[in-house]
Protein backbone atom coordinates (compact mmCIF):
# COMPACT_ATOMS: atom_id res chain seq x y z
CA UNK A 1 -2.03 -100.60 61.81
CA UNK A 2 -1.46 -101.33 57.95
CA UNK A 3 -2.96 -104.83 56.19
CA UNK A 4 -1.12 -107.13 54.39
CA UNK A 5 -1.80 -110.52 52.16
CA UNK A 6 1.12 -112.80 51.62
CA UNK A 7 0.54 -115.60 49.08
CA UNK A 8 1.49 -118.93 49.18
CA UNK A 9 2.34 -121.58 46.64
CA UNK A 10 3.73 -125.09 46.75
CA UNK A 11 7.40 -124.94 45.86
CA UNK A 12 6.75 -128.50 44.57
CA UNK A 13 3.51 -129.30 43.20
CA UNK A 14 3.67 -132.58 43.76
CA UNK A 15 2.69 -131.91 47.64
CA UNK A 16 -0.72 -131.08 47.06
CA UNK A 17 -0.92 -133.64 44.93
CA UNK A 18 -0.60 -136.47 47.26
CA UNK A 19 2.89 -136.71 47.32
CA UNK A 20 4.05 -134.79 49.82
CA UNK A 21 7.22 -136.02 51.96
CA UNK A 22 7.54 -135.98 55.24
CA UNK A 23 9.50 -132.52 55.79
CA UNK A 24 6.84 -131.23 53.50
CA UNK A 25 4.27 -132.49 56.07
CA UNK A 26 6.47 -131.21 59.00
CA UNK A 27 6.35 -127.60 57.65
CA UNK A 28 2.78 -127.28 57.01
CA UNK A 29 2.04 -128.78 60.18
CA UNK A 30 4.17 -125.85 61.83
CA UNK A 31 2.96 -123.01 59.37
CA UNK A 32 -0.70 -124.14 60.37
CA UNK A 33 0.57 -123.53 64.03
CA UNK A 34 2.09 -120.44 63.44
CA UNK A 35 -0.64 -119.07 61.59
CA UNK A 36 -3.19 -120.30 64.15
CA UNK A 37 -1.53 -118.68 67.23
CA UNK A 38 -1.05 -115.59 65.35
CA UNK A 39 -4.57 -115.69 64.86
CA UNK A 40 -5.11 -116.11 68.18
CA UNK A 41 -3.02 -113.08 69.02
CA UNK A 42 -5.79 -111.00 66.66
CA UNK A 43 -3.01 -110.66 64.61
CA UNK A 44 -4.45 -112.66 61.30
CA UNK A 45 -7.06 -111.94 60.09
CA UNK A 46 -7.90 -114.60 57.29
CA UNK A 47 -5.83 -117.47 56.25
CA UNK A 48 -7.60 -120.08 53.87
CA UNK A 49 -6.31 -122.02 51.01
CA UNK A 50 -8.30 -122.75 47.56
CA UNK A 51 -9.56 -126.11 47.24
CA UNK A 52 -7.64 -127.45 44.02
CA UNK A 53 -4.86 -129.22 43.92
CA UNK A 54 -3.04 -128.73 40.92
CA UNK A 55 -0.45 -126.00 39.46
CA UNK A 56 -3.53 -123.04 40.43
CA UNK A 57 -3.06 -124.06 44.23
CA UNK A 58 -3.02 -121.00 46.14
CA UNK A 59 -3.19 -120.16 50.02
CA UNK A 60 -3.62 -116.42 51.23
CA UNK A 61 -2.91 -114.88 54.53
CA UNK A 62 -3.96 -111.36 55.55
CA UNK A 63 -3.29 -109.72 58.97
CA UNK A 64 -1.68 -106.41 60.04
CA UNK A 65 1.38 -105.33 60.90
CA UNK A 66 2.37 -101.63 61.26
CA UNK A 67 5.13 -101.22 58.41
CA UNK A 68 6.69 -103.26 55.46
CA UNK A 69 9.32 -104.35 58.02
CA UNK A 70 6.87 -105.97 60.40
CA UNK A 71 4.73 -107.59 57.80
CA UNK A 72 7.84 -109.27 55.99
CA UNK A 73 9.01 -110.36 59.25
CA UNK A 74 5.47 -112.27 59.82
CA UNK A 75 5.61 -113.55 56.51
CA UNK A 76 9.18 -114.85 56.65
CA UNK A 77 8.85 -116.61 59.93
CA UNK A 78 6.38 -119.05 58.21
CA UNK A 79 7.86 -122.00 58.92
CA UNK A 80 6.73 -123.28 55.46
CA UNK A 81 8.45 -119.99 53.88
CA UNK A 82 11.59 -120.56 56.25
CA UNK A 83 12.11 -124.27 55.05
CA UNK A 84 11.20 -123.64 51.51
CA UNK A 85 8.13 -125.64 50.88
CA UNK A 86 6.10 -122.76 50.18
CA UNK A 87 6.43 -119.32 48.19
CA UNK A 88 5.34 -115.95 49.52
CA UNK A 89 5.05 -113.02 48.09
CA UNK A 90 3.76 -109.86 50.52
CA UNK A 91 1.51 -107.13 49.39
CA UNK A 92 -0.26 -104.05 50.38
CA UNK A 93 -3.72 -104.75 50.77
CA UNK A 94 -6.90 -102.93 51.86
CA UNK A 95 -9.65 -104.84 53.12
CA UNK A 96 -12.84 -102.76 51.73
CA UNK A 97 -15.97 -104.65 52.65
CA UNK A 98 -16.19 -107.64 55.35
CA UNK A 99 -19.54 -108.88 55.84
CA UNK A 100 -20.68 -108.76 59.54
């Protein structure tokens, strides 16, 4: 099994800012969901977000998946990717040192 990050921006900044609408809200209420069960599935392996809320806003997601193909998949089923509220971007990654 390979790791992967996705990350995640607000396609409009305006909904970290207070503003959000309510298919905004909708879509990060599923994309919590979604990234909470596949947590639960020991499939995630962090998710967080940065604290800011301004045009620096940036939420990560790392996990596994055993190809490109699989990880892309994961990362396009967001429902906040799917309905467009959110950016990804998918990369490679390597998790070197977790503390215990």
């Amino acid at each position: 099994m390979k790791q992967w990050i996705y990350l995640l921006t607000p396609a409009r900044l305006e909904m970290v800012t207070g503003q959000a609408t309510e298919d905004e809200i909708s879509a990060v209420t599923r994309h919590f969901a979604y990234l909470q069960d596949l947590t639960e599935k020991g499939i995630m392996i962090l998710v967080g977000r940065t604290q800011n809320n301004d045009e620096h806003t940036l939420g990560i997601a790392i996990f596994e998946a055993p190809d490109e193909a699989a990880a892309s998949i994961i990362m396009d089923n967001d429902p906040a990717v799917q309905s467009g509220v959110m950016n990804a971007t998918l990369y490679p990654y390597f998790i070197a040192l977790m503390r215990k």
